[in-house]
Every structure is written in structure tokens, then in C-alpha cells.
C-alpha atoms as a PDB file:
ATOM      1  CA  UNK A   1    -160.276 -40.315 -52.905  1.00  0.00           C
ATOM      2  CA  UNK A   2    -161.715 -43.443 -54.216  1.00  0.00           C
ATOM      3  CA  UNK A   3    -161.921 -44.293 -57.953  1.00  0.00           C
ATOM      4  CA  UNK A   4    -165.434 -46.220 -59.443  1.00  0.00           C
ATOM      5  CA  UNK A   5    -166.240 -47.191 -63.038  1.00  0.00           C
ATOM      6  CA  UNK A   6    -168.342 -44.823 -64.593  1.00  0.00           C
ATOM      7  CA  UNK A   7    -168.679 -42.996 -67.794  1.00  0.00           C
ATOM      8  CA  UNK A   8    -171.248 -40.432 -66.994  1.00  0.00           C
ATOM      9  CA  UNK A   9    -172.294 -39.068 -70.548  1.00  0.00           C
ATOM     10  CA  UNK A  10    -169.530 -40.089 -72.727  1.00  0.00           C
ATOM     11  CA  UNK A  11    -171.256 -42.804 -74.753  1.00  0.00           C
ATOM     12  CA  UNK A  12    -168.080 -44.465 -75.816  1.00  0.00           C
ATOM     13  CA  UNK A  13    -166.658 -47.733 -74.172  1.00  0.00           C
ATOM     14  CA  UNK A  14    -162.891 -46.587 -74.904  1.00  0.00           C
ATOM     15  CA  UNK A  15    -161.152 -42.537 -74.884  1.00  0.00           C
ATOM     16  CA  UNK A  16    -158.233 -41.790 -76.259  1.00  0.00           C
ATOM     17  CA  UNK A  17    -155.302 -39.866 -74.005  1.00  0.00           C
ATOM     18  CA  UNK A  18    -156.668 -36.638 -76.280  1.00  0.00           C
ATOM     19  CA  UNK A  19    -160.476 -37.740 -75.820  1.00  0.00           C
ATOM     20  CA  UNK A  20    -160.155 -37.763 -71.918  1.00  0.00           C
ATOM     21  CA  UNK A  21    -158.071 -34.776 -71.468  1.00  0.00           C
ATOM     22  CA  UNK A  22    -160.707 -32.381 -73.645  1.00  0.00           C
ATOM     23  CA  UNK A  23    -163.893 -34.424 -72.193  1.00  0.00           C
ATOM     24  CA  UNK A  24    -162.800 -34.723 -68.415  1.00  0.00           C
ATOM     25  CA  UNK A  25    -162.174 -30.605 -67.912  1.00  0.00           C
ATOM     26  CA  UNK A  26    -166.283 -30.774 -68.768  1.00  0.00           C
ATOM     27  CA  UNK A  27    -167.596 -32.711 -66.182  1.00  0.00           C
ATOM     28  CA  UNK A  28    -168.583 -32.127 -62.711  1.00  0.00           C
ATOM     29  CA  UNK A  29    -166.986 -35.273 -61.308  1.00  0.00           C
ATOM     30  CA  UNK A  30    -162.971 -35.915 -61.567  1.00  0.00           C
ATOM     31  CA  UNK A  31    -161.935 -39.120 -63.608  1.00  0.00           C
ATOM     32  CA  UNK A  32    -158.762 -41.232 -63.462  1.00  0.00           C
ATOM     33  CA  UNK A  33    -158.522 -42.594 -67.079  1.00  0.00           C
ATOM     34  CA  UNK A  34    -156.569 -46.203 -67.306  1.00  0.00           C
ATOM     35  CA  UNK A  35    -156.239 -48.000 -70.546  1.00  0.00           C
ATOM     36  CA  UNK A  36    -159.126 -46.350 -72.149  1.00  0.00           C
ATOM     37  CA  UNK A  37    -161.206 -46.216 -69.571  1.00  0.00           C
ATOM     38  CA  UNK A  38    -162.535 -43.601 -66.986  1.00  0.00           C
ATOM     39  CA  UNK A  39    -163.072 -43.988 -63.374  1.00  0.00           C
ATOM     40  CA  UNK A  40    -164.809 -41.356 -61.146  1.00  0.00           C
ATOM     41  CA  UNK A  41    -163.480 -40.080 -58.081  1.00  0.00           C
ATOM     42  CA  UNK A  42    -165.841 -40.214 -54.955  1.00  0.00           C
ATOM     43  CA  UNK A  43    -166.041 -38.700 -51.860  1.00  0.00           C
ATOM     44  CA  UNK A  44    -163.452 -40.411 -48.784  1.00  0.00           C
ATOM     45  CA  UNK A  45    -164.298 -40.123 -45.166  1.00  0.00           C
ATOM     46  CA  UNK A  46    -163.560 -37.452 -42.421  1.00  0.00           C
ATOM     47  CA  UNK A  47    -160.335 -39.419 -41.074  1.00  0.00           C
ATOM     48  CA  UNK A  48    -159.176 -39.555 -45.121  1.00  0.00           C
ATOM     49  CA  UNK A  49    -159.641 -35.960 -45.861  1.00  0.00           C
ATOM     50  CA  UNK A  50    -157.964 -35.040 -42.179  1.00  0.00           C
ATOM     51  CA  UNK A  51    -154.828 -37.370 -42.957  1.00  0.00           C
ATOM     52  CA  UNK A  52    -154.429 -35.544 -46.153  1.00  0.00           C
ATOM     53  CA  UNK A  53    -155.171 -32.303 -45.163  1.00  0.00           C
ATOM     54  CA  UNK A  54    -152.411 -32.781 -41.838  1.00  0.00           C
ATOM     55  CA  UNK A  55    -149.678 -33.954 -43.951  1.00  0.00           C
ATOM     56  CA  UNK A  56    -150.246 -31.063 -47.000  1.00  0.00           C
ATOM     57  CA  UNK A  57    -149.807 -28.471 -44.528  1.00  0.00           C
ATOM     58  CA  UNK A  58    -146.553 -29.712 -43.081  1.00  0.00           C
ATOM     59  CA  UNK A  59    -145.564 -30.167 -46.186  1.00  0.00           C
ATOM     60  CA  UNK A  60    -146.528 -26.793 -47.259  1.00  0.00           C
ATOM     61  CA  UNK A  61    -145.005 -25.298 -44.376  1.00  0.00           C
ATOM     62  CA  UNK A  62    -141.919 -26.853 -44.639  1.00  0.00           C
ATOM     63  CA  UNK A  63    -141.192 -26.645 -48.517  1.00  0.00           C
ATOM     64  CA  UNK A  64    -142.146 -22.796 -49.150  1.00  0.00           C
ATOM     65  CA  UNK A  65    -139.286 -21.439 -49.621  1.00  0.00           C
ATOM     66  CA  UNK A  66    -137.654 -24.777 -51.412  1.00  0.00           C
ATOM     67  CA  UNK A  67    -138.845 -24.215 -54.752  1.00  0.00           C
ATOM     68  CA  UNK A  68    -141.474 -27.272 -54.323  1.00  0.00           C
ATOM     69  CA  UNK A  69    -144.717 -27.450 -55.091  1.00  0.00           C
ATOM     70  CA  UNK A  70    -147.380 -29.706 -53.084  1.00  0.00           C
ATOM     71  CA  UNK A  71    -150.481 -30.799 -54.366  1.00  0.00           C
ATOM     72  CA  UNK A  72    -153.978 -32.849 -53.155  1.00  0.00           C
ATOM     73  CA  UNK A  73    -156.047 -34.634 -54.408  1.00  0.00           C
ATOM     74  CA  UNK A  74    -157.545 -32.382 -57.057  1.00  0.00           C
ATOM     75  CA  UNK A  75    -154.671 -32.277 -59.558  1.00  0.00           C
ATOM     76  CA  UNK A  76    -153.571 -34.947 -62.297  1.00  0.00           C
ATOM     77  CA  UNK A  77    -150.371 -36.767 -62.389  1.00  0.00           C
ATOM     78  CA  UNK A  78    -149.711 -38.246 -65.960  1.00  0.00           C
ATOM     79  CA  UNK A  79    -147.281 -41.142 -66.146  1.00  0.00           C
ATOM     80  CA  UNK A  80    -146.984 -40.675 -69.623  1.00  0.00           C
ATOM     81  CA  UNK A  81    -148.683 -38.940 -72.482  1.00  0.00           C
ATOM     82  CA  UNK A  82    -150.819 -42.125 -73.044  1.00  0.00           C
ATOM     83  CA  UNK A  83    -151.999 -42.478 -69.753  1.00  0.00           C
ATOM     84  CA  UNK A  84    -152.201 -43.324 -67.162  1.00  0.00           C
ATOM     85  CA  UNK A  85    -153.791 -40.620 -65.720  1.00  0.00           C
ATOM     86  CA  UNK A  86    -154.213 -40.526 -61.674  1.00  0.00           C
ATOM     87  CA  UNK A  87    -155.612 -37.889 -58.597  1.00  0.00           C
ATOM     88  CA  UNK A  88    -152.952 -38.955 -55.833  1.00  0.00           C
ATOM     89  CA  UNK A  89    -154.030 -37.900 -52.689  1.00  0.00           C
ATOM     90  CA  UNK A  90    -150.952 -35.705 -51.992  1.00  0.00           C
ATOM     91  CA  UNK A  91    -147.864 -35.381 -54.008  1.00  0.00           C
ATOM     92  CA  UNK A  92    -144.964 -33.292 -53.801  1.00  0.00           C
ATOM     93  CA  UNK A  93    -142.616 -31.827 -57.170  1.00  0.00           C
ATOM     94  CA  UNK A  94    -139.876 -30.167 -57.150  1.00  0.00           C
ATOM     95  CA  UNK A  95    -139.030 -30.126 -60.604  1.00  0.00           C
ATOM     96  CA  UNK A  96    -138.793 -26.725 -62.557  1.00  0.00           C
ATOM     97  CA  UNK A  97    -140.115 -28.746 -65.949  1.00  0.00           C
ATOM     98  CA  UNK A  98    -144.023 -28.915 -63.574  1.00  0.00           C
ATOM     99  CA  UNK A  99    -144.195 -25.215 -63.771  1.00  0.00           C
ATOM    100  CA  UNK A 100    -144.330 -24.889 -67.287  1.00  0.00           C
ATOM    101  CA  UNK A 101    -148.201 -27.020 -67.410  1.00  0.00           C
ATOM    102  CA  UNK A 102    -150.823 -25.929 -65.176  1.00  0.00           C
ATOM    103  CA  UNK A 103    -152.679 -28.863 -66.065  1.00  0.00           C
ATOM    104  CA  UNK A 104    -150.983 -31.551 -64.316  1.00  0.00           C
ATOM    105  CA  UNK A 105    -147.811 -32.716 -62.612  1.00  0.00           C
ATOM    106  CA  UNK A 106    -145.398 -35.330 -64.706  1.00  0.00           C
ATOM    107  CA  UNK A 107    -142.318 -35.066 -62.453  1.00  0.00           C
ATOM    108  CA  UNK A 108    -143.319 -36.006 -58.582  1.00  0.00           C
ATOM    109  CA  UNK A 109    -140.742 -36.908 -55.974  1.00  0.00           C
ATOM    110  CA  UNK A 110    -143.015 -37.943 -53.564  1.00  0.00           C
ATOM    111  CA  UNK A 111    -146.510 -39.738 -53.767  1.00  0.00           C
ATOM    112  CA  UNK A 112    -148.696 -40.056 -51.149  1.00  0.00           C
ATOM    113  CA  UNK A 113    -152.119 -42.680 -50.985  1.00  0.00           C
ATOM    114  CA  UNK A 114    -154.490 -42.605 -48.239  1.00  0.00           C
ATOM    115  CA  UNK A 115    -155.637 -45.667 -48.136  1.00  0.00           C
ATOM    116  CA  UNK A 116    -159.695 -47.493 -48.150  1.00  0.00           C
ATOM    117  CA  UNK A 117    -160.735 -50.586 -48.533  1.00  0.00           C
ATOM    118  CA  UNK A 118    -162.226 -50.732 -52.139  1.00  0.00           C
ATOM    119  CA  UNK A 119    -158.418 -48.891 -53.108  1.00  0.00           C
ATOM    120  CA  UNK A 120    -155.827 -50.937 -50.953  1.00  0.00           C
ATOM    121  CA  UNK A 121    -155.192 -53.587 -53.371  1.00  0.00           C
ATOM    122  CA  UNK A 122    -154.956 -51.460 -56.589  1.00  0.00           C
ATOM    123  CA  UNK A 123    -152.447 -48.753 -54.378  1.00  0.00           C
ATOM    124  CA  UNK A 124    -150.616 -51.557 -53.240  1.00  0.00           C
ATOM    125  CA  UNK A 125    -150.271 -52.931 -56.979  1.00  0.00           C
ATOM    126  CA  UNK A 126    -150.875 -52.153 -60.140  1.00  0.00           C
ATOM    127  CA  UNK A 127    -150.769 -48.256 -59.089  1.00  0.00           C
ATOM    128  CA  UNK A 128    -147.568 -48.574 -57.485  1.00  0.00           C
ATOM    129  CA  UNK A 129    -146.112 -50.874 -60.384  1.00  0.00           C
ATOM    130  CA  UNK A 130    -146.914 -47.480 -62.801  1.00  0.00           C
ATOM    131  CA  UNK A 131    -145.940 -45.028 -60.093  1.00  0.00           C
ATOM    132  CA  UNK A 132    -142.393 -47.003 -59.877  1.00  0.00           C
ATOM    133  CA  UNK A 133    -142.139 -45.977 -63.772  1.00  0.00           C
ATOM    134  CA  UNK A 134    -141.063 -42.365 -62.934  1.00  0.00           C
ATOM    135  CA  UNK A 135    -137.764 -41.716 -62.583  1.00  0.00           C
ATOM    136  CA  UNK A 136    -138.084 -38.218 -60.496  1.00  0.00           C
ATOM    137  CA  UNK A 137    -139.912 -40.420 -57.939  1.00  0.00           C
ATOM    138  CA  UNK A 138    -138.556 -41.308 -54.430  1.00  0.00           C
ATOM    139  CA  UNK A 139    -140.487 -42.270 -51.770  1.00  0.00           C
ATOM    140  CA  UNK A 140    -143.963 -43.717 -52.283  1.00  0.00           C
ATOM    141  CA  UNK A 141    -146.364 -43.657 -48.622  1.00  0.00           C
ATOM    142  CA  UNK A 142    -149.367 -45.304 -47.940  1.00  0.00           C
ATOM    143  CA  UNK A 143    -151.328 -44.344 -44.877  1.00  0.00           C
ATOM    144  CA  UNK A 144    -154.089 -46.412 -43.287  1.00  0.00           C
ATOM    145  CA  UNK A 145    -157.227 -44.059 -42.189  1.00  0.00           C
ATOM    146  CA  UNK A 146    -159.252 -46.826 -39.711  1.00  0.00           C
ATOM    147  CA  UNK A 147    -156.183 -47.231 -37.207  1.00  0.00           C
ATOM    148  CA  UNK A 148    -152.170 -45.737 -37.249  1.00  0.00           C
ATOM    149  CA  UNK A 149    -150.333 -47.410 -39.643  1.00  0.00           C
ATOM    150  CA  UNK A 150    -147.771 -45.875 -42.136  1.00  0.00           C
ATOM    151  CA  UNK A 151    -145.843 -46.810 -44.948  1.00  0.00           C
ATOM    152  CA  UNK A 152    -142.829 -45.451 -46.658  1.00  0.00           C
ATOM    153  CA  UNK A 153    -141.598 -47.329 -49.489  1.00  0.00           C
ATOM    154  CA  UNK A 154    -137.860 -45.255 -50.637  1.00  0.00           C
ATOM    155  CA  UNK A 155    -136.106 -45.781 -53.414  1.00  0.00           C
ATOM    156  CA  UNK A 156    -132.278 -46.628 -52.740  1.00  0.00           C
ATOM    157  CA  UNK A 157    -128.933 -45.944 -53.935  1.00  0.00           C
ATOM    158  CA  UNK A 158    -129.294 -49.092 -56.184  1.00  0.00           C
ATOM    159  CA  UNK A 159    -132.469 -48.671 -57.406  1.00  0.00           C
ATOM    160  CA  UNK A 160    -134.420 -50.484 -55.560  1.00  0.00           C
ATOM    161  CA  UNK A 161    -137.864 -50.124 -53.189  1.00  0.00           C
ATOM    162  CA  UNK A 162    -137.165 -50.445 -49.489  1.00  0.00           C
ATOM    163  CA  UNK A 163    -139.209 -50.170 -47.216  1.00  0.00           C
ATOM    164  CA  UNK A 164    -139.998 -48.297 -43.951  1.00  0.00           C
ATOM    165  CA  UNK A 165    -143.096 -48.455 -41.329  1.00  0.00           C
ATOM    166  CA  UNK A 166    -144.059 -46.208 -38.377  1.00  0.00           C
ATOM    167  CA  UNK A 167    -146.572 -46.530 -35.894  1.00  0.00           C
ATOM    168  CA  UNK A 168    -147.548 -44.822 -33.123  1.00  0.00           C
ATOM    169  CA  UNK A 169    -144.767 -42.631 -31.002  1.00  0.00           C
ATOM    170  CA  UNK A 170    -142.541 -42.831 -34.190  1.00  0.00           C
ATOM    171  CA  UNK A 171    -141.749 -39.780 -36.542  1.00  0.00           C
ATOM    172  CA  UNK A 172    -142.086 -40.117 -39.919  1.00  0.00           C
ATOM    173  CA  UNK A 173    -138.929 -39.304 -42.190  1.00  0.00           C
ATOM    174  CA  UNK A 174    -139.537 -38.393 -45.625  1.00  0.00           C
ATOM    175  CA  UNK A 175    -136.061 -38.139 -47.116  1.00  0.00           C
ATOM    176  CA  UNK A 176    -137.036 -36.700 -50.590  1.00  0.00           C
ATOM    177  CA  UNK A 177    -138.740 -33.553 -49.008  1.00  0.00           C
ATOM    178  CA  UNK A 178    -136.552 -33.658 -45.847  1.00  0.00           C
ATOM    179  CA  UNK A 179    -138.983 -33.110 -43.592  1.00  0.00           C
ATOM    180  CA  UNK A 180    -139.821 -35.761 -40.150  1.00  0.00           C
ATOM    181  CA  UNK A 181    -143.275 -35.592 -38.615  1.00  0.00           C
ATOM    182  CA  UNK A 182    -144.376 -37.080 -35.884  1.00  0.00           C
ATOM    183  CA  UNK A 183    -147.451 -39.556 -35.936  1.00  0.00           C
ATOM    184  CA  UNK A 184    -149.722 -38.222 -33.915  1.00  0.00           C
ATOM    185  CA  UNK A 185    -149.334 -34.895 -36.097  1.00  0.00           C
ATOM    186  CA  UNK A 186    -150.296 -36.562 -38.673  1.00  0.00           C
ATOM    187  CA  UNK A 187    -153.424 -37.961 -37.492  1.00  0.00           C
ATOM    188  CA  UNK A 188    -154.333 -34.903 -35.616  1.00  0.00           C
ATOM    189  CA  UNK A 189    -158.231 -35.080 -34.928  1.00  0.00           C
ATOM    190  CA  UNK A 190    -158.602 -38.270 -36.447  1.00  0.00           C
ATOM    191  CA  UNK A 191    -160.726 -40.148 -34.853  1.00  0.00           C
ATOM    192  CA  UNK A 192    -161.519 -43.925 -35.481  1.00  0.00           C
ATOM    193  CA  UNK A 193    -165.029 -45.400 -36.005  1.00  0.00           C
ATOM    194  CA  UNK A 194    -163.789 -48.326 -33.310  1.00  0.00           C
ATOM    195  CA  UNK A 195    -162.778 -46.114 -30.522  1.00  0.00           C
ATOM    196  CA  UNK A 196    -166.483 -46.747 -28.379  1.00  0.00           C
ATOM    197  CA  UNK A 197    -165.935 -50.652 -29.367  1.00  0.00           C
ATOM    198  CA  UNK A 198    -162.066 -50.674 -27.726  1.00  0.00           C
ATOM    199  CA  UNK A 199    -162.916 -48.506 -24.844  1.00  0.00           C
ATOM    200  CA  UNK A 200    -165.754 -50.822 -24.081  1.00  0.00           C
ATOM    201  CA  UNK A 201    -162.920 -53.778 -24.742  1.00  0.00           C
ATOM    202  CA  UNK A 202    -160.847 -52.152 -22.250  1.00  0.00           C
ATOM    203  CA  UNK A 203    -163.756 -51.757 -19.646  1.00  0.00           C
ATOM    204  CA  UNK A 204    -164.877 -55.405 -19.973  1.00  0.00           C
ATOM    205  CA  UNK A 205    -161.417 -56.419 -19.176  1.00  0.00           C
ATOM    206  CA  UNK A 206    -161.081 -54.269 -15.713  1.00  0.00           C
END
């Protein structure tokens, strides 16, 4: 999903954690709410949605009789009780202390961001930089939607970020879930805006 600054009715320039929780449940638009401010979420394209959905399932699949949860894009992960407060596209918990709220998850072990271009900066930085605040988390993947291209940042023995790409023919491992799928699973009935441009590429070539 991608995240715009808006503020819809609320006629304040700055919420409070408490504000946003009781004003956003109102709404018929989802917010992310950073430092005070509100950001609604906007529709992402057919490849975005597909990527998502593809990976949910297999991670649905795979995790239900684990005692995990999986999650997308319509519930809240807080990173603390002050906020931040984000929609990742999927995430994964397995941790008995996310049953207890219904409202939204505060113990992920896996985040995942499908990627656009007005987000790619922000899911590359200062999102990750908050995401790498919780301690439950391992593995962190960002997935481009305009052409194959994933990336698995896992956290180490030591504590720190490593990480992992996979393009096409590879298979994905995502240790924290243990589950490996392949790539073109994953972008099952994707298909790219620039296909008609390379296939005329290829053509021209001949």
C-alpha cells in the first residue's frame, strides 16, 4: 500500500498516540500515524496486490498448524505505544503476547514491504531504521513489483542485518518462518507493464 499526507476531517495539525487510535477506527481510509501525523493508505497496483496475496498464502499454508499468525496489509503494527504506527504489507507473528490484542500486532518476526516508487526510499530507511527497533524481528524483505527482484535482510547471530537477494530461478529462504519459495511462485500472474516494450526489444534485435 502506499502512504500520502492527509488528514481528512481531523482539523488538528498534530494527534496524540490516544487521539489516532480512537479517531482512525472512524474513518473510511486507513492511516499510518508518524510523529503526530497521519498518512493515508492508497490503493497499489495489480502486480502489488498479487505479490502480496502469493506470498500470504504460502505463508498461510505453511504456518497453520505452527501457532503463527500472518497478516496483510489491513492490520497495524505498533513499534511502541507512542507510535509509530504502520500497515506492512505482510507480516508474520508468532508470539503468544499478539493474541491477547485484536487491534494490532507488537511482536512480528517477519516484515514484508512491497515496494513503489513514491515508498522505496522511506522502506529502505527511516521505516526499516524503526522496524530494526523490535527485538522479536528477524528477517525484513523487500520485493520489487515492476521486474523480479527480492530482498531479504536477516538478522544474525551477532546482531547484525545481513543481507540476502534472489532473482529469478532462485528460491527464497525465509529462516524465521522456515519456509523456501521459489520465485516464480511468488510472482505468479504478475505481469509487468514493460513486457510489450522487451518483446519488441527482443524482435528488433533478431
Amino acid at each position: 500500500m502506499v502512504a500520502n499526507p492527509q488528514y481528512s476531517t481531523y482539523d488538528s495539525t498534530y494527534m496524540t498516540p490516544e487521539e489516532y487510535l480512537s479517531w482512525e477506527p472512524t474513518q473510511d481510509l486507513r492511516y499510518e500515524y508518524v510523529s503526530g501525523k497521519v498518512f493515508a493508505m492508497t490503493g497499489g497496483t495489480k502486480p502489488h496486490n498479487r505479490i502480496a496475496l502469493n506470498l500470504a498464502t504460502a505463508l498461510d499454508s505453511h504456518l497453520a498448524d505452527k501457532g503463527c499468525e500472518v497478516f496483510i496489509a489491513d492490520v497495524k503494527l505498533q513499534l511502541s505505544s507512542k507510535g509509530p504506527y504502520r500497515y506492512p504489507d505482510v507480516m508474520v507473528t508468532c508470539d503468544p503476547r499478539d493474541k491477547e490484542n485484536n487491534k494490532f500486532v507488537e511482536y512480528p518476526c517477519l516484515i514484508v514491504e512491497v515496494l513503489s516508487p513514491s515508498t522505496e526510499a522511506k522502506d529502505r530507511g527511516s521505516k526499516f531504521k524503526k522496524y530494526r527497533q523490535l527485538e522479536t524481528l528477524k528477517e525484513y524483505v523487500l520485493i520489487q513489483p515492476e521486474q523480479i527482484g527480492v530482498e531479504c535482510f536477516r538478522k544474525n547471530e551477532q546482531g547484525l542485518w545481513v543481507l540476502y537477494s534472489y532473482e529469478a530461478g532462485e528460491t527464497v529462504n525465509l529462516e524465521s518462518v522456515g519456509l523456501s519459495i521459489s520465485v516464480e511462485a511468488l510472482y505468479r500472474q504478475v505481469n509487468f507493464d514493460n513486457n510489450d516494450e522487451l518483446a519488441e526489444e527482443e524482435d528488433d534485435e533478431k
